[in-house]
C-alpha atoms as a PDB file:
ATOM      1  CA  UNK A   1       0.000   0.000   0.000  1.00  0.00           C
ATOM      2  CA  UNK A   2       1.039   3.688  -0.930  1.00  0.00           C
ATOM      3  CA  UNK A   3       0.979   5.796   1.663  1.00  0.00           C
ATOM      4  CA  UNK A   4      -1.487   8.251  -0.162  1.00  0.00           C
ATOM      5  CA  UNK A   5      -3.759   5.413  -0.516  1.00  0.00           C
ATOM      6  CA  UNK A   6      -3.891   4.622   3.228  1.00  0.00           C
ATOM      7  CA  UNK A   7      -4.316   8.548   4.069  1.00  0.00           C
ATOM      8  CA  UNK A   8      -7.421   8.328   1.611  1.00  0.00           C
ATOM      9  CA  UNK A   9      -8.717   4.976   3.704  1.00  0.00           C
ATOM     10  CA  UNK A  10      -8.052   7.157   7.140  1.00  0.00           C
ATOM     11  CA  UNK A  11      -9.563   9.946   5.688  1.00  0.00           C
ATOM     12  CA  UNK A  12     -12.935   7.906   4.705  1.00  0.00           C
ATOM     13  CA  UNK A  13     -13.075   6.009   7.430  1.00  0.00           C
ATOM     14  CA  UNK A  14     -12.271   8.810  10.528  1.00  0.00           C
ATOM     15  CA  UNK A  15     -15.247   8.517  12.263  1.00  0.00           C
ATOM     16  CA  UNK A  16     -15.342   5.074  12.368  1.00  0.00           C
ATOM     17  CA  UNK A  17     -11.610   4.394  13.883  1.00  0.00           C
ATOM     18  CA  UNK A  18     -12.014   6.996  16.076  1.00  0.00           C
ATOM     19  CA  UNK A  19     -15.233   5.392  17.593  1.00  0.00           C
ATOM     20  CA  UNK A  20     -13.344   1.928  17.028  1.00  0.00           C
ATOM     21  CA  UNK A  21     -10.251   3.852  19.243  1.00  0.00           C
ATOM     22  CA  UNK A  22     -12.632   4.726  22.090  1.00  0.00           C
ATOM     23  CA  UNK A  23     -14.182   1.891  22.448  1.00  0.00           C
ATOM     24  CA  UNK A  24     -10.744   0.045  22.884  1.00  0.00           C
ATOM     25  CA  UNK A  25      -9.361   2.626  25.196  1.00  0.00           C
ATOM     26  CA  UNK A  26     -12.651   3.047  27.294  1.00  0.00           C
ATOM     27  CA  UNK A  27     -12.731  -1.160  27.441  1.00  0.00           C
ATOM     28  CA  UNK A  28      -9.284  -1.449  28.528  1.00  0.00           C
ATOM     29  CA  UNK A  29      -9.980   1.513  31.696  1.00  0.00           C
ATOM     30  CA  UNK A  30     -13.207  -0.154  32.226  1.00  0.00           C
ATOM     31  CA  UNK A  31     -13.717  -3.978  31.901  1.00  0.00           C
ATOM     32  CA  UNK A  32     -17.301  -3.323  32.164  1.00  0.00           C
ATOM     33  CA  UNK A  33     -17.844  -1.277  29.253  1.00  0.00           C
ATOM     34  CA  UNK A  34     -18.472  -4.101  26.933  1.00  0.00           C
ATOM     35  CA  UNK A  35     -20.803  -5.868  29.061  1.00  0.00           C
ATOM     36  CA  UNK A  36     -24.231  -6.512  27.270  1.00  0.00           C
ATOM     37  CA  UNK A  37     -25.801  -4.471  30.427  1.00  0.00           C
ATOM     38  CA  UNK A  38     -23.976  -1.619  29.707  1.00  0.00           C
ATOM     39  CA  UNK A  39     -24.083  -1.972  26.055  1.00  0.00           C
ATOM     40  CA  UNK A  40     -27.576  -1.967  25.539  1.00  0.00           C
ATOM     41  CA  UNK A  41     -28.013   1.292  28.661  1.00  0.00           C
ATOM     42  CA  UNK A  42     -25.833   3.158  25.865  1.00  0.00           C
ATOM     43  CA  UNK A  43     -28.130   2.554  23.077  1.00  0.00           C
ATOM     44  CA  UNK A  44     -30.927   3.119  25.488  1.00  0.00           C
ATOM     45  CA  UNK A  45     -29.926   6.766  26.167  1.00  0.00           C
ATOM     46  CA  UNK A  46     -28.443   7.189  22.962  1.00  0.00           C
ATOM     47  CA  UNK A  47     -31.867   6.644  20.690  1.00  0.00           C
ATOM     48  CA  UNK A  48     -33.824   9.569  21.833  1.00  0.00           C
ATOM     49  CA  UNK A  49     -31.225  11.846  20.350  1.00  0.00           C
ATOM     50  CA  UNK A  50     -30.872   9.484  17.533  1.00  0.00           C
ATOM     51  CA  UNK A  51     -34.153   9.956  16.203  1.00  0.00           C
ATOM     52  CA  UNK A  52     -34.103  13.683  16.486  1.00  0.00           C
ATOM     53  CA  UNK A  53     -30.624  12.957  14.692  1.00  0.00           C
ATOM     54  CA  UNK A  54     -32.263  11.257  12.064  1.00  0.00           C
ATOM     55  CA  UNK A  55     -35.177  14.201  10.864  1.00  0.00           C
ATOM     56  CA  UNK A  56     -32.037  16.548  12.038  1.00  0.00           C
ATOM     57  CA  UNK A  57     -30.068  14.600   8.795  1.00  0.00           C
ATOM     58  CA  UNK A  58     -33.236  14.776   6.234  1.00  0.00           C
ATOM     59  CA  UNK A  59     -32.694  18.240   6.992  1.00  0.00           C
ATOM     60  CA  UNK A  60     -29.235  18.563   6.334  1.00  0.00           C
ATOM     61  CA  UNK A  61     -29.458  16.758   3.537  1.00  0.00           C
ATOM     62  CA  UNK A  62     -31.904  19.774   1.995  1.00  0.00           C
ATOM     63  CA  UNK A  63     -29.213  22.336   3.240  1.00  0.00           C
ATOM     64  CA  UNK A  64     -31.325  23.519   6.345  1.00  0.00           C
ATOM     65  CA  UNK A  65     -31.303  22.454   9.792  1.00  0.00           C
ATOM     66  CA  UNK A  66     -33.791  22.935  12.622  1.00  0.00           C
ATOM     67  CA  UNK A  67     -32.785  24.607  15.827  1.00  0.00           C
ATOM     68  CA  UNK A  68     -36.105  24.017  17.894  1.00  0.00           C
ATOM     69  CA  UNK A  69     -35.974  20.300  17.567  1.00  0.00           C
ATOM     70  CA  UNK A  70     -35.296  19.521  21.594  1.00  0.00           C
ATOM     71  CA  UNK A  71     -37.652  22.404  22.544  1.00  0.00           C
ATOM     72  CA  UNK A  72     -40.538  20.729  20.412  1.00  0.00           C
ATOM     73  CA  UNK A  73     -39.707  17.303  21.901  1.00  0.00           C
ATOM     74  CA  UNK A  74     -40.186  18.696  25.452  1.00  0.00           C
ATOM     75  CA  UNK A  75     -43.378  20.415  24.547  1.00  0.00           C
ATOM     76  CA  UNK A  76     -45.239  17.464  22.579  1.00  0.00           C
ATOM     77  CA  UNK A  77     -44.001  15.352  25.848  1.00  0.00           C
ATOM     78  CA  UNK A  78     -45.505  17.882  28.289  1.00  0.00           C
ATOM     79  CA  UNK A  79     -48.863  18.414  26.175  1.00  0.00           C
ATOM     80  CA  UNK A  80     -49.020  14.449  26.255  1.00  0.00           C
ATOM     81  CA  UNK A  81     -48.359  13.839  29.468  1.00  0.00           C
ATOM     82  CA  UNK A  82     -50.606  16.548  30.562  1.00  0.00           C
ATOM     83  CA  UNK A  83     -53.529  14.750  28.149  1.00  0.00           C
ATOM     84  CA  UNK A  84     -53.002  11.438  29.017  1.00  0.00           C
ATOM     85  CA  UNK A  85     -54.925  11.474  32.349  1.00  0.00           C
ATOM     86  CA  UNK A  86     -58.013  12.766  30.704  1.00  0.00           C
ATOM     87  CA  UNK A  87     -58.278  11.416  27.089  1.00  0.00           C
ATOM     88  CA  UNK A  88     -56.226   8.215  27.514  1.00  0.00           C
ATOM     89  CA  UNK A  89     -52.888   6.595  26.039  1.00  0.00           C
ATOM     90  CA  UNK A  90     -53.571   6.871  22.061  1.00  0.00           C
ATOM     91  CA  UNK A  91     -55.172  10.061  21.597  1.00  0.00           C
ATOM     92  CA  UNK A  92     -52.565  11.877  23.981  1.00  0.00           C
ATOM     93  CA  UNK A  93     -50.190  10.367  21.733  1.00  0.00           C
ATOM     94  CA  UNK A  94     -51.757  11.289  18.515  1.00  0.00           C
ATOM     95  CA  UNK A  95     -51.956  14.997  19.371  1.00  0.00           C
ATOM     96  CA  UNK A  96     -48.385  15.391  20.853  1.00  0.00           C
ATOM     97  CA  UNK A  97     -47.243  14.037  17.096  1.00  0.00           C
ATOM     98  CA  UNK A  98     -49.667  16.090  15.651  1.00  0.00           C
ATOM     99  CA  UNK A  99     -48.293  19.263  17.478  1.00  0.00           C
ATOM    100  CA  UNK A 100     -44.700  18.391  16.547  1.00  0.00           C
ATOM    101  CA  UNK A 101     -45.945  17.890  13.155  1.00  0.00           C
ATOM    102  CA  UNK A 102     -47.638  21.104  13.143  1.00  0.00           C
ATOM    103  CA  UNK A 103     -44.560  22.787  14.699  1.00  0.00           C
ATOM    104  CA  UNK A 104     -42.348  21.376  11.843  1.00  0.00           C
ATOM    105  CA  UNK A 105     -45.191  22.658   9.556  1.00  0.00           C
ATOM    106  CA  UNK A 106     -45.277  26.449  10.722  1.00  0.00           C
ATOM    107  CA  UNK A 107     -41.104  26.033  10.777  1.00  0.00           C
ATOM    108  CA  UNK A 108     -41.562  24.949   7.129  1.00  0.00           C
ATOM    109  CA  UNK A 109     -43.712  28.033   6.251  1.00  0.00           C
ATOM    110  CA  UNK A 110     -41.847  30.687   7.747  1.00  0.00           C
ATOM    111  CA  UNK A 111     -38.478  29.046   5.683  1.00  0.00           C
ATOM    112  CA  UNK A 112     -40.393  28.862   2.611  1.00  0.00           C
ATOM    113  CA  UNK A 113     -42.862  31.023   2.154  1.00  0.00           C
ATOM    114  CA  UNK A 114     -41.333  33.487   4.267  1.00  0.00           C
ATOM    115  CA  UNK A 115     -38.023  33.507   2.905  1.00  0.00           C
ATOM    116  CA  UNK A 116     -36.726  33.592   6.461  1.00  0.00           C
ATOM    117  CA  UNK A 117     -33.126  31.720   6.853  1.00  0.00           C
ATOM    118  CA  UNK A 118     -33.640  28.433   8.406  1.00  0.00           C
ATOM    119  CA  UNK A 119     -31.414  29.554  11.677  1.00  0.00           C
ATOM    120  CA  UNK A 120     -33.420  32.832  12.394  1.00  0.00           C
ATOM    121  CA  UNK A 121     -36.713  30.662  11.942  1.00  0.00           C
ATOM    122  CA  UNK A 122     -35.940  27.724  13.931  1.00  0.00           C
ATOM    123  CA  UNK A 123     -34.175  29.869  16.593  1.00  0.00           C
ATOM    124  CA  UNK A 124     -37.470  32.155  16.972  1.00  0.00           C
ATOM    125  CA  UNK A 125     -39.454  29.095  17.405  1.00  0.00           C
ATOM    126  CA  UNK A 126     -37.096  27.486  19.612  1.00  0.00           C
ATOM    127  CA  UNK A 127     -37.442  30.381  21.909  1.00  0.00           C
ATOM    128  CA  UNK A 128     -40.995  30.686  21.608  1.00  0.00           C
ATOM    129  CA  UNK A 129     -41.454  26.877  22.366  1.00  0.00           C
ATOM    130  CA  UNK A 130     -39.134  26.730  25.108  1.00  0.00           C
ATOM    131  CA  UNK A 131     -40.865  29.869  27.027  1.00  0.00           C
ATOM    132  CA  UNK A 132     -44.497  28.136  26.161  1.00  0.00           C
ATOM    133  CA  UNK A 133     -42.974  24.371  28.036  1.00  0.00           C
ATOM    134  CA  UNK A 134     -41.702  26.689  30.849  1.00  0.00           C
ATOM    135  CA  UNK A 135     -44.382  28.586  31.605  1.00  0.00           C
ATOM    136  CA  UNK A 136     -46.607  25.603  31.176  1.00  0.00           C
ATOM    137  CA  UNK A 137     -44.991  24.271  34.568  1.00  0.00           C
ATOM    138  CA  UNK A 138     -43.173  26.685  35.672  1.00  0.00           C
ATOM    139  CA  UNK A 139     -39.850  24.853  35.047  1.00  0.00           C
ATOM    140  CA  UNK A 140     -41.533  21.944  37.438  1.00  0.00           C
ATOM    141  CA  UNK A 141     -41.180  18.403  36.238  1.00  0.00           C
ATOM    142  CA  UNK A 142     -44.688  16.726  35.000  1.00  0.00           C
ATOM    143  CA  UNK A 143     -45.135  13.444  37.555  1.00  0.00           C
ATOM    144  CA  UNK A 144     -46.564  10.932  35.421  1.00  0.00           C
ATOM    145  CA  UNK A 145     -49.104   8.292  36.726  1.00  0.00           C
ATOM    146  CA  UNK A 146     -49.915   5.866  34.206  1.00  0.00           C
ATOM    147  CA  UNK A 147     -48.006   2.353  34.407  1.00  0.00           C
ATOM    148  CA  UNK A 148     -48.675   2.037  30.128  1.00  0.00           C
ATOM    149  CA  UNK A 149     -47.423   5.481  29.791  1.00  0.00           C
ATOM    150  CA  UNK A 150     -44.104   4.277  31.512  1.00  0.00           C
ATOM    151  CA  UNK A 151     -44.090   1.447  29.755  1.00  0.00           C
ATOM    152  CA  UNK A 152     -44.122   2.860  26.368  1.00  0.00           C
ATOM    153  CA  UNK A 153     -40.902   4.632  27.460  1.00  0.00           C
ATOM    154  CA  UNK A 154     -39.259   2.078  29.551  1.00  0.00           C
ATOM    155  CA  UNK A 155     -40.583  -1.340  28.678  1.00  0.00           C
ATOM    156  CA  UNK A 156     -38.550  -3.890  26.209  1.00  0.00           C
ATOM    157  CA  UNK A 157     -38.219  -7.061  24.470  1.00  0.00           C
ATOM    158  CA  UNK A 158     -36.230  -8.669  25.768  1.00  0.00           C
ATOM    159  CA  UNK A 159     -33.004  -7.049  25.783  1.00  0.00           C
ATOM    160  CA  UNK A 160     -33.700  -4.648  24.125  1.00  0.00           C
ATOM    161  CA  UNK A 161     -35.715  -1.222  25.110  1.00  0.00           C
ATOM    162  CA  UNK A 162     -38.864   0.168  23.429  1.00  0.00           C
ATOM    163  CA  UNK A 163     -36.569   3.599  22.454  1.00  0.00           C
ATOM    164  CA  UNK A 164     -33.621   1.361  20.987  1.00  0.00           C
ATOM    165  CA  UNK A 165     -36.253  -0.594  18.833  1.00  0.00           C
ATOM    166  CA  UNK A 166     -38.314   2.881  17.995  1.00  0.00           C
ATOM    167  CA  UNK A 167     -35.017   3.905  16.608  1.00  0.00           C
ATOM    168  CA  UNK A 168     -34.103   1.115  14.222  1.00  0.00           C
ATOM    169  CA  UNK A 169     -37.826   1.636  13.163  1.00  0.00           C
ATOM    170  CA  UNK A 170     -37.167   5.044  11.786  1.00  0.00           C
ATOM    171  CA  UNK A 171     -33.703   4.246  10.599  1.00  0.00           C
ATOM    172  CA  UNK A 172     -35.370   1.318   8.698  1.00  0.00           C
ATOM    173  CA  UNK A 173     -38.280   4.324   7.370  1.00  0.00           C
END
């Protein structure tokens, strides 16, 4: 091998030693890094922000980017908690979507229609979402009651959590 070739391989492949590197060095500081356990906790906590990384990419791919992503999860979380006691499991659901759906929707207006840069639009709403979620509780957490609720969240099969398998669903989509 050329050594320009293996600085092209390095080059297209960064990402993937470096993650390849950590895992090595992290293993060898902490035997119990690779343990299924532990393994399967990462992917646990790492999903969430996974699918938000995922609509984050469809963005990028269309040369914008959404700023108000996190402050719309919170929101549609807090609107469906706050539902669920009264209307149920499903329909709390189905409106919290609906309300990130029609967040994304009025982002996607103001950037098109309104010729407004992506960044300014997204950061507005961001703000504006953020302020609505606070003073919806005034910055208090939401205690949620319902066993399904927490199981939707929480539960698994077998191994693997309800989050981790959400995500390979929308990779898969």
């Amino acid at each position: 091998m050329n050594p320009s070739h293996v600085s092209r391989v390095i080059d297209k492949y960064k990402v993937i030693i470096i993650l390849v590197l950590l895992v090595v060095v992290i293993s060898v500081i902490n035997v119990r890094f690779l343990r299924v356990r532990n393994l399967v906790n990462v992917l646990m906590h790492a999903s969430i922000n996974g699918i938000m990384a995922l609509s984050m990419t469809t963005l990028l791919l269309s040369n914008h980017f959404d700023l108000s992503i996190g402050s719309t999860l919170s929101i549609v979380g807090m609107i469906t908690l706050y539902l669920q006691p009264a209307m149920g499991i499903v329909p709390s659901i189905l409106i919290g979507i609906s309300i990130g759906i029609g967040i994304g929707f009025i982002n996607g207006i103001i950037v098109v229609f309104g010729r407004v840069n992506a960044f300014i639009a997204t950061l507005g709403t961001m703000i504006i979402i953020k302020g609505l979620a606070l003073s919806m509780n005034q910055g208090n957490p939401i205690p949620n009651k319902s066993i399904v609720y927490m199981e939707i969240g929480n539960g698994s099969v077998g191994i693997f959590p309800f989050p981790v398998l959400y995500f390979a669903l929308f990779i898969v989509i």
